[in-house]
N, C-alpha and C. Protein backbone atom coordinates (compact mmCIF):
# COMPACT_ATOMS: atom_id res chain seq x y z
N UNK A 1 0.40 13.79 243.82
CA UNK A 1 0.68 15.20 243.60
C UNK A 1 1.95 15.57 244.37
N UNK A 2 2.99 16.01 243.82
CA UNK A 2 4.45 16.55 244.14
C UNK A 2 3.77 18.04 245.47
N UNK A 3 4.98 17.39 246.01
CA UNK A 3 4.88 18.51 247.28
C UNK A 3 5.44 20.07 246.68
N UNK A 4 4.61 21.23 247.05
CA UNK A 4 5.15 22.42 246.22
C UNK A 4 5.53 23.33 247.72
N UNK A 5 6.39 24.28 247.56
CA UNK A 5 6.46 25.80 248.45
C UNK A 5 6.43 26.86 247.23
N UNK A 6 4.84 27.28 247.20
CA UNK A 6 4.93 28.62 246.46
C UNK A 6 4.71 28.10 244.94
N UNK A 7 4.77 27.28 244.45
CA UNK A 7 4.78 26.87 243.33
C UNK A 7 6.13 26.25 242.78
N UNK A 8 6.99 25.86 244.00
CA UNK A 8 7.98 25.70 243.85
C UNK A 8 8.50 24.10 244.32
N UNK A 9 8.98 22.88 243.40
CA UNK A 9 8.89 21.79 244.05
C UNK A 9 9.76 21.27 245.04
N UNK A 10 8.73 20.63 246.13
CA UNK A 10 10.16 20.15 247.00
C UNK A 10 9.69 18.69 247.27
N UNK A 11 11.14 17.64 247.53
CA UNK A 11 11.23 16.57 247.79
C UNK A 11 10.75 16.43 249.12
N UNK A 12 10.38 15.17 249.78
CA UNK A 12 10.27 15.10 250.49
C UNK A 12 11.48 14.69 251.95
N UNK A 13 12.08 14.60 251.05
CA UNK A 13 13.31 15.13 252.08
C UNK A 13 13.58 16.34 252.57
N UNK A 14 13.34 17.26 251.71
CA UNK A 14 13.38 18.83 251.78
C UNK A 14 12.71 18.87 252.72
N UNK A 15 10.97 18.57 253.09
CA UNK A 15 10.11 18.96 253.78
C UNK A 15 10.24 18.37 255.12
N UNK A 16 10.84 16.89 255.07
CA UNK A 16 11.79 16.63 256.57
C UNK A 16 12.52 18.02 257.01
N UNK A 17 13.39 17.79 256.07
CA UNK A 17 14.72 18.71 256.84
C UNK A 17 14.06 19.99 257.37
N UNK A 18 12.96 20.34 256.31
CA UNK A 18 12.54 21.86 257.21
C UNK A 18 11.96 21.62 258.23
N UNK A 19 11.21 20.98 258.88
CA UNK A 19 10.68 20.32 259.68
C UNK A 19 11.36 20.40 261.35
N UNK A 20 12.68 19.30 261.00
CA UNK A 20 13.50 18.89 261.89
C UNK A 20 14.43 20.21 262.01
N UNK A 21 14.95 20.87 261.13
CA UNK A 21 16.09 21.90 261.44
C UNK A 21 14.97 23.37 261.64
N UNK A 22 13.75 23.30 262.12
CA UNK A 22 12.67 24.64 261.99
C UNK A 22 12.70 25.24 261.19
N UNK A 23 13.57 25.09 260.02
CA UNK A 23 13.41 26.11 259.02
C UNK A 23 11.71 26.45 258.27
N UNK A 24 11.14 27.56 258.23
CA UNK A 24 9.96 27.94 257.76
C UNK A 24 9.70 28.26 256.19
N UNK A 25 9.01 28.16 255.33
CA UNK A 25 8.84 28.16 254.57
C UNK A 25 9.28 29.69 254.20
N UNK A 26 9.22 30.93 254.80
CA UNK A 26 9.54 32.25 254.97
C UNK A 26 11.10 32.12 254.57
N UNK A 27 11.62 31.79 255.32
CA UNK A 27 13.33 31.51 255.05
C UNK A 27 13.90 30.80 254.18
N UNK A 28 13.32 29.79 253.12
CA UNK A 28 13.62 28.87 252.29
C UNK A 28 12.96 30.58 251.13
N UNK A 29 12.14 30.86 251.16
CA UNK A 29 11.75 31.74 250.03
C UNK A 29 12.63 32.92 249.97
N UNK A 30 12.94 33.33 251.70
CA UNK A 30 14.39 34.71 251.23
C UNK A 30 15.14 33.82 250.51
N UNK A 31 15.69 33.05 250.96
CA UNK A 31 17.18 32.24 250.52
C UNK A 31 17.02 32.21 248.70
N UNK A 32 15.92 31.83 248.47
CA UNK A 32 15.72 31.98 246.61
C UNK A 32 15.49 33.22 245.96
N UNK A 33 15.16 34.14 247.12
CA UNK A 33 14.76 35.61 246.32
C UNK A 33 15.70 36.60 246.36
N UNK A 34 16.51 36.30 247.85
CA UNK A 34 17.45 37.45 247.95
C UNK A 34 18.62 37.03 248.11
N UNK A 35 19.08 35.46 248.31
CA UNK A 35 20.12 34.84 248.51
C UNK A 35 20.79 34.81 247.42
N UNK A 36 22.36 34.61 247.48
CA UNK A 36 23.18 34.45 246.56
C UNK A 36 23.19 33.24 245.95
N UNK A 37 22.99 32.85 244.56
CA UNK A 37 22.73 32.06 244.02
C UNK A 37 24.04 31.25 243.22
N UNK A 38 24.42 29.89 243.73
CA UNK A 38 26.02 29.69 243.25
C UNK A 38 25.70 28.28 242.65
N UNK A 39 26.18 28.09 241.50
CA UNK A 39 26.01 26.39 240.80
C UNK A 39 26.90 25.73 240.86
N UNK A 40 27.10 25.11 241.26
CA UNK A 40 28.24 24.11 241.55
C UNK A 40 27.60 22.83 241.70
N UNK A 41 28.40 21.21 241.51
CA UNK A 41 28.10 20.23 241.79
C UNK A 41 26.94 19.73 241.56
N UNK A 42 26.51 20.12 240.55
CA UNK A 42 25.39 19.88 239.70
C UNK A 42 24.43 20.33 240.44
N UNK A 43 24.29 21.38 241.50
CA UNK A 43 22.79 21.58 241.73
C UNK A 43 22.85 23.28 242.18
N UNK A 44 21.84 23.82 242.42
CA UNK A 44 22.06 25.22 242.88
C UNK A 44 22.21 25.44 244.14
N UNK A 45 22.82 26.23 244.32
CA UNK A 45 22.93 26.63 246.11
C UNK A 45 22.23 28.54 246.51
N UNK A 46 20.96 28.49 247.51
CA UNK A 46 20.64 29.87 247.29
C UNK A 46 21.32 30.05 248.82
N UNK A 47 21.68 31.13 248.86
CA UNK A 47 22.39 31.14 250.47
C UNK A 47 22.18 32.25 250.59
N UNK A 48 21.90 32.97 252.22
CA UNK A 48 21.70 33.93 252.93
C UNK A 48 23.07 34.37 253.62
N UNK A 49 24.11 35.15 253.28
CA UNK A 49 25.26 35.46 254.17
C UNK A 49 25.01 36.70 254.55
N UNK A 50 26.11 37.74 255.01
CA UNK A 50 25.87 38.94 255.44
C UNK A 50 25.63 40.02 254.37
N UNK A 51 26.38 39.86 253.48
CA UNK A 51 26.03 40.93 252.09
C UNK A 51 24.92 40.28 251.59
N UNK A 52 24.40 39.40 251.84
CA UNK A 52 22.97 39.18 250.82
C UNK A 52 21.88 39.83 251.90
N UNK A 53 22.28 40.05 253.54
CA UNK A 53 21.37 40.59 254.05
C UNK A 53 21.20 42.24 254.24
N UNK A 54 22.85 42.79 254.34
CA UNK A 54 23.17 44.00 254.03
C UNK A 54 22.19 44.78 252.48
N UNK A 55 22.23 44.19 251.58
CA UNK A 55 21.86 44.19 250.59
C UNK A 55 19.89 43.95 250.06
N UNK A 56 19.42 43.05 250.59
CA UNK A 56 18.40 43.14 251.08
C UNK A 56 17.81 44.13 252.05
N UNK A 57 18.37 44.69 252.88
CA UNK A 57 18.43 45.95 254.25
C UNK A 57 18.32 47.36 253.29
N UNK A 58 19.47 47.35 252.52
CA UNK A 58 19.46 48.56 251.51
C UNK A 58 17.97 48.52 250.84
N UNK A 59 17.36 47.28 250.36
CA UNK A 59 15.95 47.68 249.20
C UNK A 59 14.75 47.67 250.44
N UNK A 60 14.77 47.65 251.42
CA UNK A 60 14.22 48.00 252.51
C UNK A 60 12.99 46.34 253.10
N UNK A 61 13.92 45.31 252.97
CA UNK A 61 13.60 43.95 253.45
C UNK A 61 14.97 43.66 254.15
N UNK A 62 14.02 42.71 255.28
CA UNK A 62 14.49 42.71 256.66
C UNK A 62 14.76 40.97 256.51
N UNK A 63 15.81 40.28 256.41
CA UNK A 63 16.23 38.76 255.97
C UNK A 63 17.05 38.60 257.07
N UNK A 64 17.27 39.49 257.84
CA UNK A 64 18.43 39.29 258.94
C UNK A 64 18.02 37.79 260.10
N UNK A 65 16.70 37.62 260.26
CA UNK A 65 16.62 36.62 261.02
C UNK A 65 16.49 34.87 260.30
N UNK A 66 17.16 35.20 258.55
CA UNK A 66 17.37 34.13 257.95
C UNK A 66 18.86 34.23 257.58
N UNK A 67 19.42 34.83 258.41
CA UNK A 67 21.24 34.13 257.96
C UNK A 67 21.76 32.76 258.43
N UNK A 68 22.23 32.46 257.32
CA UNK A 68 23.33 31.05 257.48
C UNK A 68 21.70 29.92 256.63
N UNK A 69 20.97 30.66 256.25
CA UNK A 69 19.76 29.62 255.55
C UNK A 69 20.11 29.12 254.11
N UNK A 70 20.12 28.01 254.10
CA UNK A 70 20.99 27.55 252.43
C UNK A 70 19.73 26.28 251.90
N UNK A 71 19.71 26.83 250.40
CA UNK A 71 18.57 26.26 249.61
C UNK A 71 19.52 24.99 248.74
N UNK A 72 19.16 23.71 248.90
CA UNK A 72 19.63 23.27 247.69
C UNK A 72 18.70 22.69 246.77
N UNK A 73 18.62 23.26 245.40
CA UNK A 73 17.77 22.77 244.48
C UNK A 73 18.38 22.03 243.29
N UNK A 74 17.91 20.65 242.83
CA UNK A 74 18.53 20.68 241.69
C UNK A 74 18.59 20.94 240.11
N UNK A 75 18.91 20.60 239.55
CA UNK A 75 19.08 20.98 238.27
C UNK A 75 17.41 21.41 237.42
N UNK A 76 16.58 20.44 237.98
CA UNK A 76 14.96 20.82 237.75
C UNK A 76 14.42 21.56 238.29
N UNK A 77 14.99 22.54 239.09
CA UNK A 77 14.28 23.40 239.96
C UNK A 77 14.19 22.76 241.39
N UNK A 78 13.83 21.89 241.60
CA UNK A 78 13.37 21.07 242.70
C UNK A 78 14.25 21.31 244.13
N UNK A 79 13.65 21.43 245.16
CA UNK A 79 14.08 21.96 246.08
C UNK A 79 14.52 20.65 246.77
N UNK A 80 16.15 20.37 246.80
CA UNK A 80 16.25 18.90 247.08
C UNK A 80 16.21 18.94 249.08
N UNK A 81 17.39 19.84 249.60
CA UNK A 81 17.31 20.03 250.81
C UNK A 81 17.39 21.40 251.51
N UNK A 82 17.35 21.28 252.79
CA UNK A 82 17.42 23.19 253.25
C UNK A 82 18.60 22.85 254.56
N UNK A 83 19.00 23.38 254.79
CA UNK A 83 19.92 23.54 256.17
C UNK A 83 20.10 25.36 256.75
N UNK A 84 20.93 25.15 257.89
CA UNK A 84 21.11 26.54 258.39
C UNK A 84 22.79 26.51 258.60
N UNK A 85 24.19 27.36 258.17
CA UNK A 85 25.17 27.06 258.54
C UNK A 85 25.62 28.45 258.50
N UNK A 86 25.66 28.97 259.44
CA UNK A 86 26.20 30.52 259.43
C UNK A 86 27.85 30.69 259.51
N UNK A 87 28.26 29.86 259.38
CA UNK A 87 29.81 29.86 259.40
C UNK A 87 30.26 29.77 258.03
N UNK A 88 31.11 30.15 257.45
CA UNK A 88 31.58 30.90 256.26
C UNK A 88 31.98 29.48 255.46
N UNK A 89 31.20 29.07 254.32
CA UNK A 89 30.98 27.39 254.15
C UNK A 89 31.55 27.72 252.87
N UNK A 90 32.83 26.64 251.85
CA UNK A 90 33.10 26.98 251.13
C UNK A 90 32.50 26.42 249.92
N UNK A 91 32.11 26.67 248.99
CA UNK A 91 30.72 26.28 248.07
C UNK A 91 31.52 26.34 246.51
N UNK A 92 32.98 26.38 246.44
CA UNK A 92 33.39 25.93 244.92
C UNK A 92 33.02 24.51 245.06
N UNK A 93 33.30 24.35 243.33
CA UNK A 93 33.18 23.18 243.03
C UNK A 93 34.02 22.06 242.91
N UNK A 94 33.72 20.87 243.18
CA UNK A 94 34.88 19.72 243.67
C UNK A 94 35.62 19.79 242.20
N UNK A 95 37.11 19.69 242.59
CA UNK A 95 37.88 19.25 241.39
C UNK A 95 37.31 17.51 240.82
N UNK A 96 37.21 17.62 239.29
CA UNK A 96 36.85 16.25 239.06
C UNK A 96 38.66 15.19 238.78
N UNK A 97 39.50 16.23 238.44
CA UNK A 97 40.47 15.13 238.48
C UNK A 97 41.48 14.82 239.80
N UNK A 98 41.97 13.85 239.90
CA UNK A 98 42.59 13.63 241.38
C UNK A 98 44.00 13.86 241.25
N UNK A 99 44.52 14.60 242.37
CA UNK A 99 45.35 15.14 242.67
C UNK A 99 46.46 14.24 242.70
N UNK A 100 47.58 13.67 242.07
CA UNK A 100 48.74 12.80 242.34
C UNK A 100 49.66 13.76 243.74
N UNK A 101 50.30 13.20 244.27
CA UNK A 101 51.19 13.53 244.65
C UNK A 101 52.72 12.92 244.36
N UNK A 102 53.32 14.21 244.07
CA UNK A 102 54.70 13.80 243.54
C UNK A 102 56.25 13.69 244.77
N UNK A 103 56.47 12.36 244.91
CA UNK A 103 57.39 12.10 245.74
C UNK A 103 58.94 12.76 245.55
């Protein structure tokens, strides 16, 4: 039986990382409900920054003690890993063709 949060699947890597980095099951669920949600690199990214907590604050939920909490799920839903990086992380997506440089 697949490991779930909420009805929601996670690897077991996921459930390391929350583990080892304390992240709580509470903070992996703001990060999907109120976090900004960005697709890139084939998987989803739910992230907690300051306007997703500002913004959350306005509908009268309190996420402030989950900033810098980042969800990565992939393409199946599946909750692959979790981390915490409150420093302003840049989350486009990798160029796939390579850059020449012209001499």
């Amino acid at each position: 039986m697949p490991l779930t949060l909420e009805g929601i699947p996670l690897t077991h890597h996921a459930r390391t990382r929350m583990a080892q980095r304390g992240l709580r099951a509470a903070a992996v669920l703001a990060a999907i409900d109120h976090g900004r949600e960005i697709h890139t690199r084939g998987a989803w990214f739910h992230v907690i920054g300051r306007k997703d907590i500002a913004r959350a604050q306005a509908a009268g939920i309190d996420i402030a003690r989950h900033d810098g909490v980042h969800v990565i799920r992939g393409e199946d839903g599946q909750i692959i890993t979790v981390y915490r990086n409150r420093q302003n992380l840049d989350l486009r997506p990798h160029s796939r063709r390579r850059h020449r440089r012209i001499h």
